[in-house]
Protein backbone atom coordinates (compact mmCIF):
# COMPACT_ATOMS: atom_id res chain seq x y z
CA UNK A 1 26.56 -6.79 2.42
CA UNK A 2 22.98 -7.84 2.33
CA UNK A 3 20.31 -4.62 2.24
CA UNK A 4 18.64 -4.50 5.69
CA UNK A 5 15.09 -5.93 5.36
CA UNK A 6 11.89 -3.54 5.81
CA UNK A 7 9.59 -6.55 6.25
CA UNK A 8 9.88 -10.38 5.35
CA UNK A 9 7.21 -12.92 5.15
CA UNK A 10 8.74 -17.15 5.69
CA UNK A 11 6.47 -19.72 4.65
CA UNK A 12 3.27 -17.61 5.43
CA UNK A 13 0.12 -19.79 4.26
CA UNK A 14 -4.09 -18.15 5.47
CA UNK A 15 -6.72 -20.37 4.96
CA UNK A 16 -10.51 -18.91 5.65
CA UNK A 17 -13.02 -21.94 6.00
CA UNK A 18 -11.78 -24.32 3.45
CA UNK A 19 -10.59 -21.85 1.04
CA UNK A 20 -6.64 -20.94 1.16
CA UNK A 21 -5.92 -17.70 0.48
CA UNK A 22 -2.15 -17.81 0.94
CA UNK A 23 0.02 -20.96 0.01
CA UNK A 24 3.36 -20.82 1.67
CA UNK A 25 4.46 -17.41 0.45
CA UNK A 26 7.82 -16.08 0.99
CA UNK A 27 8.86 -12.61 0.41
CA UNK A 28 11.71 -10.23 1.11
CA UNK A 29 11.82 -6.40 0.98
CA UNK A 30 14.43 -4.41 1.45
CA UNK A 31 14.44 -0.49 3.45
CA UNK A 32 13.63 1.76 0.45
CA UNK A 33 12.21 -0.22 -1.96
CA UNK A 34 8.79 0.11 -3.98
CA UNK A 35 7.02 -2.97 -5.07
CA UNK A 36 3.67 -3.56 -6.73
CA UNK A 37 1.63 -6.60 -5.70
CA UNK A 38 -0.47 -7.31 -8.80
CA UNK A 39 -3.25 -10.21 -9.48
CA UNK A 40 -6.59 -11.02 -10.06
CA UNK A 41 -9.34 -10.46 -7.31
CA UNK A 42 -8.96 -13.58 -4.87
CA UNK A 43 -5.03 -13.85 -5.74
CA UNK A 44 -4.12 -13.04 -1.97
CA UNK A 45 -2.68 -9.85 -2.68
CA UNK A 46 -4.38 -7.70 0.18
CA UNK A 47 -4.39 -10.53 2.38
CA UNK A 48 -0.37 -10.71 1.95
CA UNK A 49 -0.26 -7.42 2.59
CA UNK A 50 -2.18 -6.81 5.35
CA UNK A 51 -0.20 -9.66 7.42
CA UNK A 52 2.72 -7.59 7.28
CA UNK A 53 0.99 -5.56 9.83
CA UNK A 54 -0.46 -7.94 11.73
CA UNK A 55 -4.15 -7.46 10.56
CA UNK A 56 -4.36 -10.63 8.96
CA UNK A 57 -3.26 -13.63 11.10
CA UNK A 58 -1.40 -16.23 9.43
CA UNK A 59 -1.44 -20.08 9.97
CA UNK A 60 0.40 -21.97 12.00
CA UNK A 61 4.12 -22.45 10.50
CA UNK A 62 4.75 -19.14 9.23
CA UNK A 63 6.56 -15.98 10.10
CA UNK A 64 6.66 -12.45 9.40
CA UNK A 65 8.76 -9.65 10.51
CA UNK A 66 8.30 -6.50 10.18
CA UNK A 67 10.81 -3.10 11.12
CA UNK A 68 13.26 -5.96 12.02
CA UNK A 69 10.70 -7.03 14.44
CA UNK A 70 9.26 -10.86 14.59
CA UNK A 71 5.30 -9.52 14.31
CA UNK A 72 3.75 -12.64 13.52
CA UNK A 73 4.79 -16.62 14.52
CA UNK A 74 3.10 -20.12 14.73
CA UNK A 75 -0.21 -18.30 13.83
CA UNK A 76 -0.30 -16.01 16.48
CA UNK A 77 0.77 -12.23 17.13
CA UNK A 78 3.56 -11.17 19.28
CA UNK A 79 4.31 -8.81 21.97
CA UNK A 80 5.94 -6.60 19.35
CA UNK A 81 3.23 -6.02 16.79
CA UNK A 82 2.30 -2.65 18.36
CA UNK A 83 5.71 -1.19 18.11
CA UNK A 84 6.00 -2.31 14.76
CA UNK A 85 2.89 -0.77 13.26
CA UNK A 86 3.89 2.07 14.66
CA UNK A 87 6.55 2.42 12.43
CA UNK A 88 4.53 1.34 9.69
CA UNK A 89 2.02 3.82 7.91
CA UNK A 90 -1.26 1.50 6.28
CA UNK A 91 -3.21 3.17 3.31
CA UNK A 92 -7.04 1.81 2.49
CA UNK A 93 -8.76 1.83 -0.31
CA UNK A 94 -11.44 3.75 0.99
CA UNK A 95 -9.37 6.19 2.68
CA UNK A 96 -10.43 5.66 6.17
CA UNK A 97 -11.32 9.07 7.76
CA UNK A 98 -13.46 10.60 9.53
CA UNK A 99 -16.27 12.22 7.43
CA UNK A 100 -17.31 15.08 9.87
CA UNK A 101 -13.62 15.81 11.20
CA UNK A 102 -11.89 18.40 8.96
CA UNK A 103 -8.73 17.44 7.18
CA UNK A 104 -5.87 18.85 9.54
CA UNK A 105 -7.97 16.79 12.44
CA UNK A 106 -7.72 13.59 10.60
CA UNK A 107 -3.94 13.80 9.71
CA UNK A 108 -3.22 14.83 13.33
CA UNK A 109 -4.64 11.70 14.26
CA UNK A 110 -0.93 10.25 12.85
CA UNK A 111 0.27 12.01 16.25
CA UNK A 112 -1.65 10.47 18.69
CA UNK A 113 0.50 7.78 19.78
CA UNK A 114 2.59 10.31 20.86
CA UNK A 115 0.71 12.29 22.94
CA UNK A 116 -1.50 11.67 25.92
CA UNK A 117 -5.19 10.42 25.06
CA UNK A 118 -6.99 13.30 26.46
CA UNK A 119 -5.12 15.82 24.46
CA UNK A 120 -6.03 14.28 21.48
CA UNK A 121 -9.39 14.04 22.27
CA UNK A 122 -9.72 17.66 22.71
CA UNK A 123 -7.57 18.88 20.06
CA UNK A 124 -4.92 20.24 22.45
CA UNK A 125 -2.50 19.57 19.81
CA UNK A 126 1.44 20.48 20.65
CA UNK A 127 2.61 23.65 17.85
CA UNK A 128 5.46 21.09 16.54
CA UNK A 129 2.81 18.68 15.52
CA UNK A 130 0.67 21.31 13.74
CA UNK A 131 3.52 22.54 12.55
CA UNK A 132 4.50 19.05 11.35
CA UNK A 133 0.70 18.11 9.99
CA UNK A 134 0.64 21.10 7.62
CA UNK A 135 4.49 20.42 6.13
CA UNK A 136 2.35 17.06 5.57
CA UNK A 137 -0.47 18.71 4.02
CA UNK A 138 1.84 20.94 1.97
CA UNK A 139 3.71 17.99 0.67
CA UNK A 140 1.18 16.37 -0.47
CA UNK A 141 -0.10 19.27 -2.12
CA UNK A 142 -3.69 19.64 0.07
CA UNK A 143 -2.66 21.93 2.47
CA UNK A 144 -5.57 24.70 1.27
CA UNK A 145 -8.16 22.56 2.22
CA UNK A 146 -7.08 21.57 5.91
CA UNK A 147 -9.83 23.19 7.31
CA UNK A 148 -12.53 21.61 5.47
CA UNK A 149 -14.65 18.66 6.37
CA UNK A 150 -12.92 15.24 4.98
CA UNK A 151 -16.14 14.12 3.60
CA UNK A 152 -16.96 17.35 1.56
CA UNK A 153 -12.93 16.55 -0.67
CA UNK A 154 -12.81 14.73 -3.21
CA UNK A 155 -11.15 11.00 -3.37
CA UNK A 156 -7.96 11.90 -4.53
CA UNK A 157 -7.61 14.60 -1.97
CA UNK A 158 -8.88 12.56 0.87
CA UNK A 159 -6.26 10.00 -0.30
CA UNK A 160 -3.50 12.24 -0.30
CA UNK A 161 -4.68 13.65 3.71
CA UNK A 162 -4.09 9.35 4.02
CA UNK A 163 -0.68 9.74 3.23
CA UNK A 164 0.19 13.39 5.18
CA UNK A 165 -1.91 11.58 8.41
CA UNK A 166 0.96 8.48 8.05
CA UNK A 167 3.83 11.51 7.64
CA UNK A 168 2.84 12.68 10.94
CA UNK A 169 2.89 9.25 12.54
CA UNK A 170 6.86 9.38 11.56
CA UNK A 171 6.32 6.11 9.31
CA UNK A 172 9.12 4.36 7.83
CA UNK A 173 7.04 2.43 5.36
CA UNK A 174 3.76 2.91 3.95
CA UNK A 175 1.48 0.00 3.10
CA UNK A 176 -1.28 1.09 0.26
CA UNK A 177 -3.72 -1.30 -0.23
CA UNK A 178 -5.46 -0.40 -3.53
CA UNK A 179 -4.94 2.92 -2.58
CA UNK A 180 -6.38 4.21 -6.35
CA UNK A 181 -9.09 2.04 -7.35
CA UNK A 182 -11.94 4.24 -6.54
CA UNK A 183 -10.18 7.27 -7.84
CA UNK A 184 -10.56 8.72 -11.19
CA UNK A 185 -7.24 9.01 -13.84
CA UNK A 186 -6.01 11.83 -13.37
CA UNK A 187 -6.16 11.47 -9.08
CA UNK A 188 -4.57 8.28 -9.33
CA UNK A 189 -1.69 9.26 -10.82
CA UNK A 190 -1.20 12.33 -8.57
CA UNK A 191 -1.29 9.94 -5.44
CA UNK A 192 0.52 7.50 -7.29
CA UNK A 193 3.58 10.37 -7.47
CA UNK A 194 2.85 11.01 -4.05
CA UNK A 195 4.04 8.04 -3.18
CA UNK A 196 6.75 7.58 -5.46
CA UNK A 197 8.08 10.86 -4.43
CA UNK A 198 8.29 9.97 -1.03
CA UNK A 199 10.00 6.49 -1.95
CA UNK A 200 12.48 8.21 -3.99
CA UNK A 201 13.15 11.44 -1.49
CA UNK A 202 12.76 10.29 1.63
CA UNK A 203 13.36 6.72 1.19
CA UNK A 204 10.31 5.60 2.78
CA UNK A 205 9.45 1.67 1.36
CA UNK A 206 6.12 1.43 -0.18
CA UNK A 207 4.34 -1.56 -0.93
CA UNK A 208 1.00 -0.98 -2.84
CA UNK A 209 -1.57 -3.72 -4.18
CA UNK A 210 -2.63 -2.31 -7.76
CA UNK A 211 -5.29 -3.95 -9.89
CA UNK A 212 -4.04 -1.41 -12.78
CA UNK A 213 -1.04 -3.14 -14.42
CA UNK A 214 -0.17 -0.01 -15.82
CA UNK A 215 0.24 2.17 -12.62
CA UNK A 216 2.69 -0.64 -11.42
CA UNK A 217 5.30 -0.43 -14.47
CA UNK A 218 5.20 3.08 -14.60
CA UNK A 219 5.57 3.90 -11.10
CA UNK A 220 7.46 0.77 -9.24
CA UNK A 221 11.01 -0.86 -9.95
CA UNK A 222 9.65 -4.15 -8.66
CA UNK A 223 6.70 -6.37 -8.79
CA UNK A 224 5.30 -9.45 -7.57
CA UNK A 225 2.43 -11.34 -9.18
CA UNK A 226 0.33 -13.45 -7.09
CA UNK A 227 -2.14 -16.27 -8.74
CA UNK A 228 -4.20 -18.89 -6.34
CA UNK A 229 -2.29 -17.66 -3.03
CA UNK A 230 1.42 -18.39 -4.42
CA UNK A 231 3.80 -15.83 -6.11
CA UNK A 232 3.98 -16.83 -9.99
CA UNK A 233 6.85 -13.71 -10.68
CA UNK A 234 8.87 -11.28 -8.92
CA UNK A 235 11.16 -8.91 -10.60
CA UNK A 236 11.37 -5.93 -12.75
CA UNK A 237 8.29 -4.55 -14.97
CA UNK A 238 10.39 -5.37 -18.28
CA UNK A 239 10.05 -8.80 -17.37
CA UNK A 240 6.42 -9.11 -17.43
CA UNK A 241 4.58 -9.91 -21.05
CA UNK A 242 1.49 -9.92 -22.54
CA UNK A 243 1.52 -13.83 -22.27
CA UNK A 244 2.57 -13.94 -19.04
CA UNK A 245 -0.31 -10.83 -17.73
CA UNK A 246 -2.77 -13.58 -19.99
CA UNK A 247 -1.59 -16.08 -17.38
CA UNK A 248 -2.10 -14.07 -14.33
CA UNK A 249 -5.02 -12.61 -15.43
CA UNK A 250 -6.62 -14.90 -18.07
CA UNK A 251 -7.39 -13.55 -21.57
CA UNK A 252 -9.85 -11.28 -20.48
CA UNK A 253 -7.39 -8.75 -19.37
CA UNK A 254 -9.18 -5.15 -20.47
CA UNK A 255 -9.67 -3.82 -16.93
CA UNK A 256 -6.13 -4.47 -15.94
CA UNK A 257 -4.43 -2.80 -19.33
CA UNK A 258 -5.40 0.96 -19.68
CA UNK A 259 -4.60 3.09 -22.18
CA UNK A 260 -1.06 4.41 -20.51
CA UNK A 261 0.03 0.48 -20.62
CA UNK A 262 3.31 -0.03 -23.01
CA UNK A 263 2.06 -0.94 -26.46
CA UNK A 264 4.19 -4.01 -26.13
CA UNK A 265 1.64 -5.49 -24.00
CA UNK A 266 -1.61 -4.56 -25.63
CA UNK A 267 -3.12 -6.46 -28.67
CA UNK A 268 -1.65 -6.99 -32.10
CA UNK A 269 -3.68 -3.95 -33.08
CA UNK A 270 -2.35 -1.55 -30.26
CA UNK A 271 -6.12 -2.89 -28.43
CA UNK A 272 -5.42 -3.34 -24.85
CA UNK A 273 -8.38 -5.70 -25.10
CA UNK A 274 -7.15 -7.64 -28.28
CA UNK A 275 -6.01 -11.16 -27.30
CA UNK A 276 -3.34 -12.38 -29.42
């Protein structure tokens, strides 16, 4: 029996002005999986991702589904978008909260489609939700700083109140989009674990654009290479090579192998910035 899909993108192409961004790309991914979208900048890697949701329109011709719902169709949005992202949690890069709010105020805002307007607007939150936004907090180890103001945390703990805020929303999948670029090491690999954790023991999917190649072998069973707007590999991280990263990437490959990458696909000299 064939694993129920999470989200699927048919033929999906996005042109802006005269440059395409996304060259009839197809893509299937199953409930529970964790996959990496890797490439150079310009490779249509956020833009796939973000159509998933139905904050990128695609061109005419192509489809998307998303939750089992048809999101996206002939280049337009349909009537079920909504419900779909509202099964579907979306991570930024730059964290997206509310500077002056405190902590516990920005991951309750993951409840708010399920309350009325004005109770969220004054804080008149129901106990299961706080209840439900500090387990969050707690889980994603930040719970002792819920009452501070987001902006005064540091990026890997504002990151981490991301992921509790899309916990309270009751997400079944969590879109990160470069979700630990801006963060230092040792942050990135805590929310990286974050999120792995929650793949592994809740099943949640995950599908996270990384511009570290490292971050994806280590922490995600599949990955997906774009190049140009098409999809140049998909499969396990033993598959990938230093030859074929050279392709994606070009020789210049330093700021995409760290020093946690496997040794097999650094220089001859154990250099992650030695071209062979």
């Amino acid at each position: 029996m064939a694993a129920e899909l999470a989200f699927s993108a048919e033929h999906v192409s996005k042109t802006y002005g005269e440059r395409r961004a996304l060259s009839e790309v197809s893509l299937d991914v199953a409930k529970g999986e964790m996959v990496a979208l890797i490439g150079p900048s310009g490779s249509g890697k956020s833009t796939l991702l973000r159509t998933l949701t139905g904050l990128v329109r695609i061109d005419k011709g192509g489809r998307v589904r998303t939750a089992g719902l048809v999101i996206q169709e002939g280049g337009h949005l349909t009537d079920r978008v909504r419900e779909a992202r509202a099964r579907t949690g979306f991570i930024f890069q730059q964290f997206n909260l509310v500077g002056r709010l405190s902590l516990f105020s920005n991951v309750m805002v993951g409840a708010l489609a399920k309350v009325p307007g004005w109770r969220g607007a004054l804080g008149w939150w129901p106990s299961e939700d706080r209840k439900r936004a500090m387990e969050a907090l707690t889980r994603v180890g930040v719970a002792e700083y819920a009452a501070q103001r987001a902006n005064t945390l540091s990026g890997g703990q504002q990151q981490r109140g991301a992921i509790a805020r899309t916990l309270v929303q009751g997400a079944e999948s969590i879109l990160a989009d470069e979700p630990v670029a801006s963060l230092d090491p040792v942050s990135a690999r805590r929310v990286m674990a974050t999120l792995s954790e929650l793949n592994a023991k809740d099943g949640l999917t995950v599908i996270i654009t990384l511009h570290h190649v490292e971050y994806a072998i280590r922490y995600c069973r599949r990955i997906v290479a774009l190049k140009a707007g098409r999809i140049i590999y998909d499969g396990p991280p033993s598959g990938l090579s230093r030859p074929m990263l050279v392709d994606i990437y070009g020789p210049e490959i330093e700021d995409v192998l760290g020093p946690d990458a496997p040794i097999e696909l650094r220089g001859s000299n154990g250099d992650a910035g030695a071209a062979q």
